[in-house]
C-alpha atoms as a PDB file:
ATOM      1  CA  UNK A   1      90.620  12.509  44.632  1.00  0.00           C
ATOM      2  CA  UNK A   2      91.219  10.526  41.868  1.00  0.00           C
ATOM      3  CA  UNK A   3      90.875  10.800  38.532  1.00  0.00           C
ATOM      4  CA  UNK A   4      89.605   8.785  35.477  1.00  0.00           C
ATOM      5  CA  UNK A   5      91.676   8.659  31.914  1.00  0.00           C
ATOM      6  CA  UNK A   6      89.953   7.791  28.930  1.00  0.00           C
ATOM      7  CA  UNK A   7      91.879   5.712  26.050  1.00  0.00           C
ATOM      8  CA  UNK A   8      90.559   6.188  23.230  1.00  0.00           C
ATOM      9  CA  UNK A   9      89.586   2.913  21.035  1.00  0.00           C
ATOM     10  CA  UNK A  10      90.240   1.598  17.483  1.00  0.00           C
ATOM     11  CA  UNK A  11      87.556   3.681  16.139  1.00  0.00           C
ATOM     12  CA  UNK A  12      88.768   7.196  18.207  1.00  0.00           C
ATOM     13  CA  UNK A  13      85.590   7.069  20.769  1.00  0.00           C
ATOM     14  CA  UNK A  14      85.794   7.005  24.531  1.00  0.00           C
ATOM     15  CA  UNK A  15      85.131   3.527  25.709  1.00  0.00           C
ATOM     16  CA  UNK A  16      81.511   3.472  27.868  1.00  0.00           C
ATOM     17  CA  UNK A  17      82.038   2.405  31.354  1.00  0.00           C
ATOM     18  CA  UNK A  18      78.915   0.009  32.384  1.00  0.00           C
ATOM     19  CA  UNK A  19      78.584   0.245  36.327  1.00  0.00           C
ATOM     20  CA  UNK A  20      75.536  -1.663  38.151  1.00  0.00           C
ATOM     21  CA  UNK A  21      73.354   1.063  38.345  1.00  0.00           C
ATOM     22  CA  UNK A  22      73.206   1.640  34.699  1.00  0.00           C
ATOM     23  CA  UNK A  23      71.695  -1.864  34.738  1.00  0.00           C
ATOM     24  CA  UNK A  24      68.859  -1.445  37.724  1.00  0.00           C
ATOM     25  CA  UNK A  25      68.080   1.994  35.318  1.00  0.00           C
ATOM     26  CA  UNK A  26      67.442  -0.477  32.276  1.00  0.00           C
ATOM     27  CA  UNK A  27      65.782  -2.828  33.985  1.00  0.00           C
ATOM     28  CA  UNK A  28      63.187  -0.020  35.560  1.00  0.00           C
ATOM     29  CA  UNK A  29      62.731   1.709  32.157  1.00  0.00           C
ATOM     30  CA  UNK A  30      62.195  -2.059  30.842  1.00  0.00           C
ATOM     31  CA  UNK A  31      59.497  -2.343  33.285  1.00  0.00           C
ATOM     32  CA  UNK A  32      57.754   0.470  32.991  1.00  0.00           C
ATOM     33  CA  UNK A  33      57.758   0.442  29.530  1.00  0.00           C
ATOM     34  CA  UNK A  34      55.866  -3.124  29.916  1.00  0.00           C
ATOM     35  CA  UNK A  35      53.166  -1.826  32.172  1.00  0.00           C
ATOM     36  CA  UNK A  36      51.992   0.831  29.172  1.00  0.00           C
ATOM     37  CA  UNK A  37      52.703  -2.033  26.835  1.00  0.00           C
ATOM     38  CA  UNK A  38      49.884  -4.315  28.816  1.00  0.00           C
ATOM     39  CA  UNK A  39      47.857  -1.604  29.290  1.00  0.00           C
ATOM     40  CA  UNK A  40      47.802  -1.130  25.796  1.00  0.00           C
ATOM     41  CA  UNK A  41      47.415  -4.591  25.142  1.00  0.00           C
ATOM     42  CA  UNK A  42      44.894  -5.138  27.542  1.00  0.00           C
ATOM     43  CA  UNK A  43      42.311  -2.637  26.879  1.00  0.00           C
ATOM     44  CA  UNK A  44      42.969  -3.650  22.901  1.00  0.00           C
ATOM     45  CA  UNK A  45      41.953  -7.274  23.254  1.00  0.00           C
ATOM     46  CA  UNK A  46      40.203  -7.122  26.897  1.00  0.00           C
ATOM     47  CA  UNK A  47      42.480 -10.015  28.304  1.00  0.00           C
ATOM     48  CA  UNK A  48      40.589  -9.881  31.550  1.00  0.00           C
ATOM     49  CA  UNK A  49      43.381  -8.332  33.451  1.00  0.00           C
ATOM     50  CA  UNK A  50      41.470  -4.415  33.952  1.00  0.00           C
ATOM     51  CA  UNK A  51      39.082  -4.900  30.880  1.00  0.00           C
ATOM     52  CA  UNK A  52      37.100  -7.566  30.406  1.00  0.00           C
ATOM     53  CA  UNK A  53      36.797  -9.441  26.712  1.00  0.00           C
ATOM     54  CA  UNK A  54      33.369  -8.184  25.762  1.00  0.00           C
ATOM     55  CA  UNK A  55      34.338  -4.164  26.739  1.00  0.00           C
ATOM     56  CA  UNK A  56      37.805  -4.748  24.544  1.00  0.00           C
ATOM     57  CA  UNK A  57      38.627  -2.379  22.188  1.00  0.00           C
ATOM     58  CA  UNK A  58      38.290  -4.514  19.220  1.00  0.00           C
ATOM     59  CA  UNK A  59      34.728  -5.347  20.515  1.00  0.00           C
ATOM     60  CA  UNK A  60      33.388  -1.940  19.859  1.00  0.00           C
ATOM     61  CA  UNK A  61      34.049  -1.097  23.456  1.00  0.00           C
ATOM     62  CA  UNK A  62      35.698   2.409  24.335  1.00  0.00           C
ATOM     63  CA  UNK A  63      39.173   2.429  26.579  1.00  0.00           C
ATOM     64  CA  UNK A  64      38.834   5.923  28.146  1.00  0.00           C
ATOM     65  CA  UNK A  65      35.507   5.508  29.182  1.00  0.00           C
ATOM     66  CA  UNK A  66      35.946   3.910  32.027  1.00  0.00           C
ATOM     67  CA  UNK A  67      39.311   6.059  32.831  1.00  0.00           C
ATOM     68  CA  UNK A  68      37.984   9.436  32.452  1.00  0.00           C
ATOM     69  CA  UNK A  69      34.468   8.771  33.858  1.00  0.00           C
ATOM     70  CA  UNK A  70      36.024   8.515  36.883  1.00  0.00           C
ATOM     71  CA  UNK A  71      37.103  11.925  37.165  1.00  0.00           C
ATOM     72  CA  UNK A  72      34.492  13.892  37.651  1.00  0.00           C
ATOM     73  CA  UNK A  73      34.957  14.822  41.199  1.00  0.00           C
ATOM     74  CA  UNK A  74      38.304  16.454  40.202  1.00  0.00           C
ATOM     75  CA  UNK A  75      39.723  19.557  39.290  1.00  0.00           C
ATOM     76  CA  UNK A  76      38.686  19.629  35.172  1.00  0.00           C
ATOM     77  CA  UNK A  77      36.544  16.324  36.317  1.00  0.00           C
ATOM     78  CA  UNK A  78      33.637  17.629  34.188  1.00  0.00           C
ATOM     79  CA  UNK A  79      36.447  18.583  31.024  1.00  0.00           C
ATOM     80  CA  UNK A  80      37.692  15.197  31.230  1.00  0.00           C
ATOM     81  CA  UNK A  81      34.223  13.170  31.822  1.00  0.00           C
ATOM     82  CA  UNK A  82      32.825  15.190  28.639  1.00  0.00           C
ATOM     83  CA  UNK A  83      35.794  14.190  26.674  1.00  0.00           C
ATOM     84  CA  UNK A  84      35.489  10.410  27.796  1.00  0.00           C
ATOM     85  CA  UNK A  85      33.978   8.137  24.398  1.00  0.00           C
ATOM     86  CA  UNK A  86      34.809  10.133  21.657  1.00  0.00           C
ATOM     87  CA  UNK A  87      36.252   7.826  18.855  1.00  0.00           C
ATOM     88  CA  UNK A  88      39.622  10.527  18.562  1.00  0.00           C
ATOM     89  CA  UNK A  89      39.950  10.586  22.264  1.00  0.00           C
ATOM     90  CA  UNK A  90      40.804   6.768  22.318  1.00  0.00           C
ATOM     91  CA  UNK A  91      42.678   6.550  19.057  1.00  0.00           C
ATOM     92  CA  UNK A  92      44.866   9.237  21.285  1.00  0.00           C
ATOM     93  CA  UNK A  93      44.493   7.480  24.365  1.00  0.00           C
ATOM     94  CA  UNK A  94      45.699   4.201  22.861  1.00  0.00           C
ATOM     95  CA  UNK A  95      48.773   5.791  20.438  1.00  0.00           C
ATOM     96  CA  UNK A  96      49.984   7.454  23.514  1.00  0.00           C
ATOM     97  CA  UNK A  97      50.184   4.218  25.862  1.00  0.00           C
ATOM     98  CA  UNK A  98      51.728   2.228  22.835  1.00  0.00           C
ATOM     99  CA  UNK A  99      54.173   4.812  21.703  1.00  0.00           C
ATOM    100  CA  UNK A 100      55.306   5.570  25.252  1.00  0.00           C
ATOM    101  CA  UNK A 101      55.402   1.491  25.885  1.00  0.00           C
ATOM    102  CA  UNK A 102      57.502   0.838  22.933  1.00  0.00           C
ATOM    103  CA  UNK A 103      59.606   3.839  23.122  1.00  0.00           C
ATOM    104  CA  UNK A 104      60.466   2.967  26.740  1.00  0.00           C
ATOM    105  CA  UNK A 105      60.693  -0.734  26.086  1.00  0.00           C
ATOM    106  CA  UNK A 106      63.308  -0.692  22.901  1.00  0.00           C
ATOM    107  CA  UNK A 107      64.943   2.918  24.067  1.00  0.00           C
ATOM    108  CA  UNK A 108      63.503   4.443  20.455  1.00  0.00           C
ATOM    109  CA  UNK A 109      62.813   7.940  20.832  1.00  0.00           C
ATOM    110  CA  UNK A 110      63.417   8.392  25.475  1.00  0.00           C
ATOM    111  CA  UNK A 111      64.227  12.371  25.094  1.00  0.00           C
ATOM    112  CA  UNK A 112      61.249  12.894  23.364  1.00  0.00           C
ATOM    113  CA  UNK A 113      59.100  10.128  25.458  1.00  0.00           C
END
């Protein structure tokens, strides 16, 4: 078996290895940190992709609507379809997807993402 030494550098810290993987990990946090960020996005300025311009957030329209409506035939369907289109419901709804897409994007904050 062998064994791995350390050397210490200039500054008396252990040197970080990088091996591939590290890389494919960076690239999937990257990427999934994108999809909240264009979800975000999206439902903000209604760039057609899931939410059309004229339902866009800025246009008065309401982002969890359409997300929680949806899930009334679930277990809590009828907790989370009475909770869908209040104002502090999507100021939530929105924080979360940009603080989770911005923490995983720019590795701010993962442990508590």
């Amino acid at each position: 078996m062998a064994t791995t030494i350390h050397k210490p550098t200039a500054a008396g810290t252990i040197a970080a290895a990088h091996r591939p993987v590290d890389y494919v990990w960076a690239v999937a946090r990257i990427s999934i940190g994108w999809v909240f960020l264009w979800a975000f996005l999206d439902k903000t300025f209604g760039w057609g992709f899931a939410t059309p311009a004229n339902r866009a957030w800025i246009e008065g329209g309401s982002p969890t609507t359409g997300f929680l409506k949806g899930s009334g035939e679930n277990a809590l369907g009828g907790f989370f379809s009475g909770l869908a289109g209040h104002a502090w419901v999507d100021w939530l709804f929105m924080a979360g997807l940009l603080g989770i897409g911005l923490a995983l994007t720019l590795a701010a904050g993962l442990r508590i993402a």
